[in-house]
Protein backbone atom coordinates (compact mmCIF):
# COMPACT_ATOMS: atom_id res chain seq x y z
CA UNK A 1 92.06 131.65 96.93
CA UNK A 2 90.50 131.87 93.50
CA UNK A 3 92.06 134.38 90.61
CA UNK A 4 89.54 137.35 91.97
CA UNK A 5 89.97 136.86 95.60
CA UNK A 6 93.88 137.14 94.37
CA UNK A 7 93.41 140.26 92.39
CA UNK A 8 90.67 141.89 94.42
CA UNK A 9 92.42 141.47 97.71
CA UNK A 10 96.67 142.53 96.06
CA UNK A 11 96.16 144.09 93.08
CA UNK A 12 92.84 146.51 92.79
CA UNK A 13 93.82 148.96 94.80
CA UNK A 14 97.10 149.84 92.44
CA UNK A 15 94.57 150.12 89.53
CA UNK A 16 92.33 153.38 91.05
CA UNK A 17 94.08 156.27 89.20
CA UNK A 18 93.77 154.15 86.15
CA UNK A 19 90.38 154.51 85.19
CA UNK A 20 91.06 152.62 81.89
CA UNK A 21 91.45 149.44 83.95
CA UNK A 22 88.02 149.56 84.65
CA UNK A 23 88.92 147.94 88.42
CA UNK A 24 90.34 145.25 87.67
CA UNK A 25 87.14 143.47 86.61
CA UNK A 26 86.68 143.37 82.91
CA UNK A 27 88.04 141.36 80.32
CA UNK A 28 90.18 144.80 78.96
CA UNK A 29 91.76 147.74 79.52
CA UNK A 30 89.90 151.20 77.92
CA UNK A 31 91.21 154.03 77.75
CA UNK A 32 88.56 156.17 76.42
CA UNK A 33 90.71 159.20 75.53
CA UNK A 34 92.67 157.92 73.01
CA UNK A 35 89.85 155.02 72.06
CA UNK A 36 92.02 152.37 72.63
CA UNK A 37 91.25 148.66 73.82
CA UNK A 38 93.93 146.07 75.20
CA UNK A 39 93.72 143.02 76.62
CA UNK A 40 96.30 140.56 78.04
CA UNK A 41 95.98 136.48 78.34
CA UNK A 42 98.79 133.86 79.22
CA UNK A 43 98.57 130.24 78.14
CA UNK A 44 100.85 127.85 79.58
CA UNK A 45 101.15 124.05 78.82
CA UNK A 46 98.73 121.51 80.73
CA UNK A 47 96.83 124.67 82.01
CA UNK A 48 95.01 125.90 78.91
CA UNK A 49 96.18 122.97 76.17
CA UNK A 50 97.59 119.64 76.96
CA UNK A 51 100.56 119.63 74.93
CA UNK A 52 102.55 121.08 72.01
CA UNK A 53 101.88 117.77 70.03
CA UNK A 54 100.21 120.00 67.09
CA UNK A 55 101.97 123.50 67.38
CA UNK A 56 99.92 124.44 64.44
CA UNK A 57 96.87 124.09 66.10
CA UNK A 58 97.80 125.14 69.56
CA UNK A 59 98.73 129.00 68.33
CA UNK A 60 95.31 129.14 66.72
CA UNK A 61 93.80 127.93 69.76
CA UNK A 62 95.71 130.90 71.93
CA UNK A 63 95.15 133.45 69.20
CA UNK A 64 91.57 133.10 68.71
CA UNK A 65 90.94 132.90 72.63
CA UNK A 66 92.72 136.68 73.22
CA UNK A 67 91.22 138.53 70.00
CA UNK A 68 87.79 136.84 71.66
CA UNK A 69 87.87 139.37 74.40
CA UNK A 70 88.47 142.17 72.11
CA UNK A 71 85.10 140.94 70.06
CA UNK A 72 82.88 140.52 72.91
CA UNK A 73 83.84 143.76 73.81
CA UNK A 74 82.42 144.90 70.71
CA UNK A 75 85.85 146.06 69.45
CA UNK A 76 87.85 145.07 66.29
CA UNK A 77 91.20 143.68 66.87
CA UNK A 78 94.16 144.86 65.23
CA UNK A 79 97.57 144.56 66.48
CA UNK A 80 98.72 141.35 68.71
CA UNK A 81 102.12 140.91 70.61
CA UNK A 82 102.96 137.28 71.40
CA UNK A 83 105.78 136.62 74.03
CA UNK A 84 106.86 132.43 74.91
CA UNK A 85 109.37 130.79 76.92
CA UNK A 86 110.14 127.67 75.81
CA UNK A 87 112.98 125.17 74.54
CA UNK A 88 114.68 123.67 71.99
CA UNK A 89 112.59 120.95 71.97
CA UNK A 90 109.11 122.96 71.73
CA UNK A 91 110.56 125.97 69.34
CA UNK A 92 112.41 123.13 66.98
CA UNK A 93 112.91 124.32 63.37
CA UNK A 94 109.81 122.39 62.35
CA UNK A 95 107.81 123.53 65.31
CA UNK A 96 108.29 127.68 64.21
CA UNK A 97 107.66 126.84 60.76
CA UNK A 98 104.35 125.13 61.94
CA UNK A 99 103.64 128.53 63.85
CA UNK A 100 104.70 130.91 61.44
CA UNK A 101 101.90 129.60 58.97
CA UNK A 102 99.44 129.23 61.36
CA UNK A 103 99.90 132.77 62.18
CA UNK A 104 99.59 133.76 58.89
CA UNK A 105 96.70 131.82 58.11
CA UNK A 106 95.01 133.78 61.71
CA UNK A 107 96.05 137.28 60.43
CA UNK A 108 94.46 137.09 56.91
CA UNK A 109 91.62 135.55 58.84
CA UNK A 110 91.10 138.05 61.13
CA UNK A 111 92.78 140.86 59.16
CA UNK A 112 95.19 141.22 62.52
CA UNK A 113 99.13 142.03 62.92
CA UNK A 114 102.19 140.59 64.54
CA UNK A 115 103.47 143.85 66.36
CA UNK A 116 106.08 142.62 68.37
CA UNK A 117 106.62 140.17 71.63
CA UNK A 118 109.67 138.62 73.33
CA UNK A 119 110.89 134.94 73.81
CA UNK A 120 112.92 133.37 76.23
CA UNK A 121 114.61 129.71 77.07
CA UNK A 122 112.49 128.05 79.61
CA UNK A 123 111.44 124.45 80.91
CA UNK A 124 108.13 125.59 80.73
CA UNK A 125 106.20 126.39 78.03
CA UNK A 126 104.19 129.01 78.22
CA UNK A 127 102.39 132.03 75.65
CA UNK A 128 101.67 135.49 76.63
CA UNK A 129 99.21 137.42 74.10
CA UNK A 130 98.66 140.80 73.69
CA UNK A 131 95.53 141.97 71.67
CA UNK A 132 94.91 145.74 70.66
CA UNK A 133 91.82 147.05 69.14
CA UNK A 134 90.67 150.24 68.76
CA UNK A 135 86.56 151.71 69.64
CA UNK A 136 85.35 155.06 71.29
CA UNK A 137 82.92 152.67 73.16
CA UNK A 138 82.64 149.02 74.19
CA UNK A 139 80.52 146.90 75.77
CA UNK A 140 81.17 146.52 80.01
CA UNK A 141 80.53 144.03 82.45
CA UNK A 142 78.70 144.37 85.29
CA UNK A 143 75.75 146.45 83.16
CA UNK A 144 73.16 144.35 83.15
CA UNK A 145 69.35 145.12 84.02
CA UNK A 146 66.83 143.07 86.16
CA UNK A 147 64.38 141.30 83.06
CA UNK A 148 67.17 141.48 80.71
CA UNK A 149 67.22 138.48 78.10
CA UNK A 150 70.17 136.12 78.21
CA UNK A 151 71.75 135.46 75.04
CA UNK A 152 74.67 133.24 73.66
CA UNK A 153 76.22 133.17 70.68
CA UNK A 154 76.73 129.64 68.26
CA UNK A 155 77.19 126.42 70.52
CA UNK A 156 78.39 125.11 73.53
CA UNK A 157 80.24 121.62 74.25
CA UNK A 158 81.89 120.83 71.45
CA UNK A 159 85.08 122.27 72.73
CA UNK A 160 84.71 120.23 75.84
CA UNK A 161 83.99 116.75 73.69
CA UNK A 162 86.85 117.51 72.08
CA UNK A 163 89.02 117.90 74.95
CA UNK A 164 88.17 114.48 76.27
CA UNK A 165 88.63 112.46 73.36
CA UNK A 166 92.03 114.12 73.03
CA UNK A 167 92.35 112.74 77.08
CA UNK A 168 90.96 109.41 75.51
CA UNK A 169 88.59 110.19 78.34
CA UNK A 170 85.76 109.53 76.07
CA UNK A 171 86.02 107.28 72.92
CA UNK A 172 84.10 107.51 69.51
CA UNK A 173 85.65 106.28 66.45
CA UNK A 174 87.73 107.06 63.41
CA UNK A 175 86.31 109.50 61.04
CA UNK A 176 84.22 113.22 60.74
CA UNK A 177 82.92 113.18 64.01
CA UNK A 178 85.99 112.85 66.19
CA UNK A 179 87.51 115.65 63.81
CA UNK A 180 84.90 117.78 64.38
CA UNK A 181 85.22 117.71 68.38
CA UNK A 182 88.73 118.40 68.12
CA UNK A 183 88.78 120.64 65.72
CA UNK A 184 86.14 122.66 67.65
CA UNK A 185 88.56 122.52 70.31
CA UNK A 186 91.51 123.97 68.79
CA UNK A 187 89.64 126.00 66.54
CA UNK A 188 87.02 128.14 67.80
CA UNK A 189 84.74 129.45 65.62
CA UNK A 190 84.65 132.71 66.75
CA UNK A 191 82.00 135.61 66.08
CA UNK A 192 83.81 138.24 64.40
CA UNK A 193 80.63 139.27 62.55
CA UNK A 194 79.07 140.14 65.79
CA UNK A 195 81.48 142.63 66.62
CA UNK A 196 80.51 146.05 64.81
CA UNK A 197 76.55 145.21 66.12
CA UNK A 198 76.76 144.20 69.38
CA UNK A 199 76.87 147.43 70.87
CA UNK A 200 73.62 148.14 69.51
CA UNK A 201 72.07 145.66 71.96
CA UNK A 202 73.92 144.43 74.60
CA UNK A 203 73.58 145.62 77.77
CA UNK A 204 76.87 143.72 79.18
CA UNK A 205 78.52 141.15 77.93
CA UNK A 206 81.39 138.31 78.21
CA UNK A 207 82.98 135.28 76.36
CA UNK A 208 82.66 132.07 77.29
CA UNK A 209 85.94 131.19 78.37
CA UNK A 210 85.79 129.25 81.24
CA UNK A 211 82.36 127.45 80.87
CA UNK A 212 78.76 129.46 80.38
CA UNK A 213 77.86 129.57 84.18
CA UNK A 214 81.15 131.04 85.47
CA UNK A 215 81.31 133.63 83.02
CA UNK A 216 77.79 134.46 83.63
CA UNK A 217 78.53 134.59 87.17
CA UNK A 218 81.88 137.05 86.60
CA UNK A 219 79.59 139.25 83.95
CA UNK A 220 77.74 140.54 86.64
CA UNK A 221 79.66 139.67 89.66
CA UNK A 222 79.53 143.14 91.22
CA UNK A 223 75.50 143.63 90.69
CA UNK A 224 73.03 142.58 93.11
CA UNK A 225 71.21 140.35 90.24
CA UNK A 226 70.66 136.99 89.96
CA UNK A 227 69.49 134.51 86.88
CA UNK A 228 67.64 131.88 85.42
CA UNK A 229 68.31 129.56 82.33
CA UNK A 230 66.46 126.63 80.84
CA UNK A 231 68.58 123.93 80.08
CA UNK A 232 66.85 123.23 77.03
CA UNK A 233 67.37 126.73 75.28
CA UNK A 234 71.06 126.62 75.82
CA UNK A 235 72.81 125.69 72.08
CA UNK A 236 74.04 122.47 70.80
CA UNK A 237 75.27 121.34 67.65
CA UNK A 238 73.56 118.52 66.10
CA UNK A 239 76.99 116.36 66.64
CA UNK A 240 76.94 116.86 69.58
CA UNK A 241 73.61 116.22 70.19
CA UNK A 242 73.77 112.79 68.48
CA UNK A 243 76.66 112.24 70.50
CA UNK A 244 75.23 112.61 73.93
CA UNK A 245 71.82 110.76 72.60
CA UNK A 246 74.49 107.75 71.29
CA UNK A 247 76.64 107.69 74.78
CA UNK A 248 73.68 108.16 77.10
CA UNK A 249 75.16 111.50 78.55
CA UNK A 250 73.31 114.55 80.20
CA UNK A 251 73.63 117.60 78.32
CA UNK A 252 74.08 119.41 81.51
CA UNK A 253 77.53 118.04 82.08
CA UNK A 254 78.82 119.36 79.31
CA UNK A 255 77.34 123.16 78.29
CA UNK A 256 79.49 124.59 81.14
CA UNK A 257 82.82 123.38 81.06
CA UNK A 258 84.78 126.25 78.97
CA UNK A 259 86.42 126.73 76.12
CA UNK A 260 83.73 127.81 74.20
CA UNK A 261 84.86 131.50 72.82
CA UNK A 262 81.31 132.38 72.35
CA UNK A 263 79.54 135.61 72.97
CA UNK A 264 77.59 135.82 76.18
CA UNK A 265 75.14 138.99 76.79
CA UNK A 266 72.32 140.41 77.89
CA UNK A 267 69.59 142.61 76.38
CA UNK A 268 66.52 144.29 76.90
CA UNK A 269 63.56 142.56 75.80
CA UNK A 270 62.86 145.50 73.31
CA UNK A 271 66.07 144.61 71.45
CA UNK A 272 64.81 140.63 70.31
CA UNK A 273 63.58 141.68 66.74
CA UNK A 274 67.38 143.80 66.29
CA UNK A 275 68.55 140.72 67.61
CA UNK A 276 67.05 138.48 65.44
CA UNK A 277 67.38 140.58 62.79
CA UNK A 278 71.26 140.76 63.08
CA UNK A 279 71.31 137.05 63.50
CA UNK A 280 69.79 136.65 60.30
CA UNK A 281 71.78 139.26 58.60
CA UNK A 282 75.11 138.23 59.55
CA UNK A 283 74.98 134.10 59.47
CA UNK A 284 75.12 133.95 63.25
CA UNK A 285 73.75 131.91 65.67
CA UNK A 286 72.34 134.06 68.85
CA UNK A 287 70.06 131.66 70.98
CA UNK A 288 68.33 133.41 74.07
CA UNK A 289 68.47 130.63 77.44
CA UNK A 290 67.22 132.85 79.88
CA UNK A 291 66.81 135.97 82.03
CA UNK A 292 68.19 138.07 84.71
CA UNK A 293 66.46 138.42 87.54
CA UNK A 294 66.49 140.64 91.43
CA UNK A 295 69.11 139.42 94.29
CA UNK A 296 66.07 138.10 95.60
CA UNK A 297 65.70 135.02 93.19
CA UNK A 298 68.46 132.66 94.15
CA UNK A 299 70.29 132.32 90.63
CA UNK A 300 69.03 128.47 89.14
CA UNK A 301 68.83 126.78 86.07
CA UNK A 302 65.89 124.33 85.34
CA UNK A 303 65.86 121.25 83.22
CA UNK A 304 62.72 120.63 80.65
CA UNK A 305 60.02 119.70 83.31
CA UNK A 306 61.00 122.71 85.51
CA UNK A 307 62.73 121.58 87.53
CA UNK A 308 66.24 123.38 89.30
CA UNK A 309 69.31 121.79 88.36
CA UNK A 310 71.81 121.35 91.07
CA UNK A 311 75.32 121.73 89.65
CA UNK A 312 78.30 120.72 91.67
CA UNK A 313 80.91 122.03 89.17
CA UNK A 314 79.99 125.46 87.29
CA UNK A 315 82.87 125.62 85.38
CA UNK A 316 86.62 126.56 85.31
CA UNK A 317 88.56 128.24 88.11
CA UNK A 318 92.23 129.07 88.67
CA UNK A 319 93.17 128.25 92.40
CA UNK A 320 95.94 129.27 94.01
């Protein structure tokens, strides 16, 4: 079974006095009371990065990824816990100091705080985040409205390049571009700037985690909707647009693979000029690739003459 067959059929029933656990099926806990907003991600080695080879970069990879579900939420993280099991090997003198000034360099970034964790000796490396933010509202899943626009913040792909030429699955040479890919992959950028206005007109909303069309899928995965996206309107960079053009590669294979740490939402059609407006404001790119639709439609995505795409893989799932 996948991760929400696991949790839906063991675990959701022990959640229903805690109404802050919003079933099971968000990306946080709320606990409206006392306006507080957790959530919880592990990160284990060959699972969610493919080795500790650049410690440095790997924390900043698992740090930005948890504080992303606090920002789609439209909250502003604060405090962050941060628990490992490791070994010598992994937690070597030189490997902590690598972490320790990443860390640094995340929490002036993100004006966050180490607030405490736990670490213990293990064969397997593995990372356990805790991210705290604080809001009297967020933003939910599972709230969107038939005719609602779909919208997605920055690019997608890049991540996903990255990843292969760090598999030497792909191969481009020496120089800017290669850095870019895999910088994009160990570095997200992010959209902190997004999250004090996205509340003002998102309907639901996600981030990309495990590739656009899963997450789209899980955002309303309780609602009798169903989409449609135009290939063409989803976001590229221009590197990676040269990239696919140089290789002879479909863009298709590569918007939905995960890893991405973008914002994905919906809105009414009455919010595009806020929308616009706030993507203007803040330096942010917010692209809109499509619409929700009734339970009726059979959910699709068309290439540029119109046509429905047939995807075999939509993204990433954890099987067990």
């Amino acid at each position: 079974m996948h991760e929400f067959e696991l949790i839906k059929n063991y675990f959701q029933k022990l959640s229903k006095k805690s109404l802050g656990s919003l079933n099971l099926n968000d990306d946080v806990f709320f606990d409206k009371k006392n306006n507080l907003v957790i959530s919880v991600d592990t990160y284990s080695e060959g699972s969610h990065f493919i080795n500790f080879k650049k410690p440095d970069l790997v924390i900043k990879k698992i740090i930005r990824s948890s504080i992303s579900d606090l920002i789609c939420k439209g909250v502003q993280p604060k405090y962050y816990f941060i628990s490992a099991s490791g070994n010598k090997k992994s937690f070597s003198k030189s490997n902590l100091s690598k972490i320790r000034k990443s860390l640094n360099q995340e929490q002036n970034k993100y004006k966050i705080f180490l607030s405490g964790g736990d670490t213990i000796f293990s064969s397997k490396l593995s990372f356990t985040i805790i991210s705290i933010g604080f809001s009297k509202t967020i933003v939910y899943r599972n709230k969107a409205k038939i005719n609602d626009d779909i919208y997605v913040s920055g690019n997608l792909g890049d991540s996903y390049m990255g990843l292969l030429l760090l598999k030497d699955k792909i191969k481009i040479s020496k120089g800017p571009l290669k850095k870019y890919f895999i910088n994009q992959y160990y570095m997200p950028n992010i959209q902190l700037k997004l999250v004090e206005k996205i509340k003002n007109f998102a309907n639901t909303s996600i981030d990309i985690s495990d590739g656009l069309l899963t997450d789209l899928d899980k955002m309303i995965n309780t609602q009798n909707l169903s989409y449609q996206i135009k290939l063409k309107d989803i976001p590229i960079s221009s590197n990676l647009k040269k990239t696919l053009e140089l290789k002879n590669l479909a863009k298709i294979n590569y918007i939905s693979k995960g890893d991405d740490y973008q914002v994905l939402f919906t809105a009414s059609k009455s919010k595009r000029r806020i929308i616009s407006k706030a993507s203007s404001n803040y330096g942010v790119k917010i692209t809109r690739i499509g619409s929700i639709k009734a339970s009726s439609k059979k959910s699709t995505i068309f290439d540029h003459k119109n046509k429905q795409i047939s995807l075999k893989n939509k993204g990433y799932f954890h099987i067990f």
